[in-house]
Protein backbone atom coordinates (compact mmCIF):
# COMPACT_ATOMS: atom_id res chain seq x y z
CA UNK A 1 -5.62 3.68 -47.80
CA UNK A 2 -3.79 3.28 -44.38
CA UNK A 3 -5.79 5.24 -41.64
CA UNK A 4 -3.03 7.87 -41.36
CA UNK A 5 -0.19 9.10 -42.94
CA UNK A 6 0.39 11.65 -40.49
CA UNK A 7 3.64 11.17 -38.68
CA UNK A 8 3.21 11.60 -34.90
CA UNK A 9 0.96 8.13 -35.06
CA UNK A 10 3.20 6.27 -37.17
CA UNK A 11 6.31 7.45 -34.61
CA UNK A 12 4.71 4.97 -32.37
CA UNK A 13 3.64 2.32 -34.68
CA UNK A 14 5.96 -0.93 -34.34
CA UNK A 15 5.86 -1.98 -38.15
CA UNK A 16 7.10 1.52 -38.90
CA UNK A 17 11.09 2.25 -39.07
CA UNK A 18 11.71 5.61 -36.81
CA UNK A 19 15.02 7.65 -37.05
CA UNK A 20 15.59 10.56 -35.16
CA UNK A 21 18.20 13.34 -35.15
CA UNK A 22 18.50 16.06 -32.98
CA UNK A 23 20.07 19.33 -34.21
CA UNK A 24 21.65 21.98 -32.18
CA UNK A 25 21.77 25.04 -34.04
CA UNK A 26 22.31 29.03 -34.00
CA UNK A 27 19.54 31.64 -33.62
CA UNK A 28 20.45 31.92 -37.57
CA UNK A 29 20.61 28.51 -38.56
CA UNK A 30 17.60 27.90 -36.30
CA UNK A 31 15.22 30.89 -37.86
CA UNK A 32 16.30 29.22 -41.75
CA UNK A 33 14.72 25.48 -40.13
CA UNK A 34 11.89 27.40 -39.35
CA UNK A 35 11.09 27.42 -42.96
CA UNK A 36 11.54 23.95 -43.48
CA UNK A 37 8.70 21.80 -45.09
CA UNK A 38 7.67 18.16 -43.94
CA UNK A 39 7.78 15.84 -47.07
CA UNK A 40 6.50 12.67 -48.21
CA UNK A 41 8.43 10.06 -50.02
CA UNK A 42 6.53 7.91 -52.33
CA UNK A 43 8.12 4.57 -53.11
CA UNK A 44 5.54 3.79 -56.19
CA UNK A 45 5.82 -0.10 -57.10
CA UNK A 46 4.32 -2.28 -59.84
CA UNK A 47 3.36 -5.73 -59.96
CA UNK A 48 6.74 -6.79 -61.57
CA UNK A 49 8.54 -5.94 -58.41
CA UNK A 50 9.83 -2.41 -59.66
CA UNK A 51 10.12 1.18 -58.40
CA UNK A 52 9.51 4.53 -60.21
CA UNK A 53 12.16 6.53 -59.99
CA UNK A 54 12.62 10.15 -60.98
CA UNK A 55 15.83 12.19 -61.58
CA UNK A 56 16.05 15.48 -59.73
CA UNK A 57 19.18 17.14 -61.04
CA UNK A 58 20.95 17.02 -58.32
CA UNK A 59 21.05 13.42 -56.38
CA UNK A 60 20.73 11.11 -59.33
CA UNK A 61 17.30 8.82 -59.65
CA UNK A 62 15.46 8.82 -56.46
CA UNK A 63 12.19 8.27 -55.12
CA UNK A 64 9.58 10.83 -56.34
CA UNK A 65 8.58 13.39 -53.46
CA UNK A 66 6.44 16.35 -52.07
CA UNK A 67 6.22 19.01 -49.67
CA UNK A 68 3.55 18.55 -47.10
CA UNK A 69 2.76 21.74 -45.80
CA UNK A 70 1.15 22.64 -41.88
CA UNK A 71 -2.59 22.44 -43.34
CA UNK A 72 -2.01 19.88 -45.20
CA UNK A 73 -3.38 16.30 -45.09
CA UNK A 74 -0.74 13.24 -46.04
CA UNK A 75 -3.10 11.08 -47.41
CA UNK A 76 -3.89 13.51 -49.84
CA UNK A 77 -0.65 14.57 -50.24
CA UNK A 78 0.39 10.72 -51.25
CA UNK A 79 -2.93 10.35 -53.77
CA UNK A 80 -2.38 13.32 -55.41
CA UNK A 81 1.38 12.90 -56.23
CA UNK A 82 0.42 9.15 -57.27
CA UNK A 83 -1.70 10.49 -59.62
CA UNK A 84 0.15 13.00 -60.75
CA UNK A 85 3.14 10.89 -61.61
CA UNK A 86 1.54 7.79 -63.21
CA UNK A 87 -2.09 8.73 -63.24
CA UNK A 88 -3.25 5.42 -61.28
CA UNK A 89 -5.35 5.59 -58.24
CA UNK A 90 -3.43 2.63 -56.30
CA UNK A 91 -3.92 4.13 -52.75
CA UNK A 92 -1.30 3.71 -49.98
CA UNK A 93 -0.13 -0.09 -48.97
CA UNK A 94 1.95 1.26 -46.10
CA UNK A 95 4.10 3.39 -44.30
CA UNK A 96 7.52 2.36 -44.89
CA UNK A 97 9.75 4.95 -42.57
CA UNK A 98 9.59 7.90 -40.83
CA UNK A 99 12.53 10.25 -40.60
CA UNK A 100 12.11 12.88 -37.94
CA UNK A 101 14.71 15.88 -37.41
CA UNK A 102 14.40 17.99 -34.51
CA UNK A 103 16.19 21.35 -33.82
CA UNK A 104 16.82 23.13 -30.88
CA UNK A 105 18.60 26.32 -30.66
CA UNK A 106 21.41 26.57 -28.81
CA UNK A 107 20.73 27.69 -25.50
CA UNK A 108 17.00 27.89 -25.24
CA UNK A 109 15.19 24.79 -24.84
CA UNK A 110 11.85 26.66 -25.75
CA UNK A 111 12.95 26.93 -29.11
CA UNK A 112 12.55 23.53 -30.72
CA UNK A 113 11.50 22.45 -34.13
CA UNK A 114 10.35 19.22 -35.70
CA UNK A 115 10.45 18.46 -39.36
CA UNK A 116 8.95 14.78 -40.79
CA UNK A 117 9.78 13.09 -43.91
CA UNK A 118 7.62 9.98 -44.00
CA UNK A 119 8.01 6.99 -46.96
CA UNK A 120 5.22 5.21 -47.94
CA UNK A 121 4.84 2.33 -50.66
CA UNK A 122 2.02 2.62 -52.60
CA UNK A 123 -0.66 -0.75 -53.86
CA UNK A 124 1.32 -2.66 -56.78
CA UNK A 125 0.09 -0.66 -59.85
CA UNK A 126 0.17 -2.92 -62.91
CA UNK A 127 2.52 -2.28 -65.79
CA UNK A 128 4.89 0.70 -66.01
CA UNK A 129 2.10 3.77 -65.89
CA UNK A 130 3.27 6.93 -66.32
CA UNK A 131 0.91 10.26 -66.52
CA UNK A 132 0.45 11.96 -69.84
CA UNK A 133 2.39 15.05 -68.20
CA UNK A 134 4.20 13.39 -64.78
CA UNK A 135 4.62 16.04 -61.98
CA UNK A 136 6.25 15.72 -58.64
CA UNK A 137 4.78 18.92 -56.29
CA UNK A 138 3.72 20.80 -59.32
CA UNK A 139 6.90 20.61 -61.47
CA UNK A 140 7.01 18.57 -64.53
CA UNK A 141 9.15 15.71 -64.61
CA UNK A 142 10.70 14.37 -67.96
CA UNK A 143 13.41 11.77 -65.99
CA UNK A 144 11.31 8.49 -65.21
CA UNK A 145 12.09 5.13 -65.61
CA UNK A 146 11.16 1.95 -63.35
CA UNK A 147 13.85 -0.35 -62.15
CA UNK A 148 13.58 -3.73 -59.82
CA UNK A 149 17.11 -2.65 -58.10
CA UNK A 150 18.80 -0.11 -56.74
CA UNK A 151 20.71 2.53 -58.95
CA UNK A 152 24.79 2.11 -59.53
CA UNK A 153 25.26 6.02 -57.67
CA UNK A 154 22.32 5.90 -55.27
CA UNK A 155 23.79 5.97 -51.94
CA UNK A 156 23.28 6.61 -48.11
CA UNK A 157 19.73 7.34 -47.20
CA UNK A 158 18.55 7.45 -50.85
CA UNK A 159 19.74 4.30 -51.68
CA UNK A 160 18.20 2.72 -48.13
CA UNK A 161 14.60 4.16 -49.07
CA UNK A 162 14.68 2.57 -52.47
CA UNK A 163 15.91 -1.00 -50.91
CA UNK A 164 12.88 -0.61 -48.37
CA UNK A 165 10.79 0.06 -51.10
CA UNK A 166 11.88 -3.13 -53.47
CA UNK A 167 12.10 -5.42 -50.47
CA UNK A 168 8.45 -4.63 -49.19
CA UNK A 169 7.23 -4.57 -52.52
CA UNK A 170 8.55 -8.39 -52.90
CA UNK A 171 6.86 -9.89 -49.96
């Protein structure tokens, strides 16, 4: 397991890829990013050079996910939504990216707020393992499949994450 998941220290790792945005909202817009969760990305790879990929309804196959909440620790975070997906114990190989959005609202400077979504590959697990009853943050998921490229309709940032994912997972 790397020794942190948490994203301040990997914002000023060198082997990690940082993008920031900065967001200037309204009072309204700013009180709805208030509620905003951090998440984790978990680019899960095998030892044949493939990713698991899960279908969420709404973006096509992507990258499996999970809220990570205030109290919450990443690394824990990441092992339990290995598990839960494939049911292998692989730990964390490395952080991959971290994508940090910050929000100010318009006209006060005091009012600021970061949110973190940080990718991570996990150890080559062997095979194509998938849990007896997958779940990504406590929902079931009955869309999996493992592929060694990137989807036809996977584009933008989605598509980026799972090319990070393949291309680390082939060195």
């Amino acid at each position: 397991m790397s020794p942190t998941l948490d994203p301040e220290p990997l914002c000023e790792r060198d082997d990690v890829d940082v993008q920031t945005e900065m967001r200037t909202l309204t009072r309204t817009e700013f009180e709805t990013a208030r509620d905003l969760e951090d998440h984790l990305t978990l680019g899960v790879a095998n030892d044949a050079g493939e990713v698991l990929l899960v279908a969420d309804g709404v973006r096509g196959w992507t990258l499996p996910g999970a809220p990570v909440g205030p109290d919450d620790d990443w690394d824990a975070v990441a092992r339990r939504s290995l598990e839960s997906l494939t049911g292998a114990d692989a730990g964390i190989a490395e952080s991959v990216r971290v994508r940090r959005v910050e929000f100010e609202r318009d006209g006060d400077a005091d009012q600021q707020r970061t949110t973190y979504d940080v990718l991570v590959r996990t150890a080559s697990v062997p095979g194509r393992p998938v849990a007896d009853e997958p779940t990504v943050a406590g929902e079931d998921v009955t869309d999996l499949v493992w592929l060694d490229r990137v989807p036809e309709d996977a584009s933008g940032a989605i598509a980026a994450d799972i090319e990070a994912v393949l291309e680390r997972s082939a060195e």
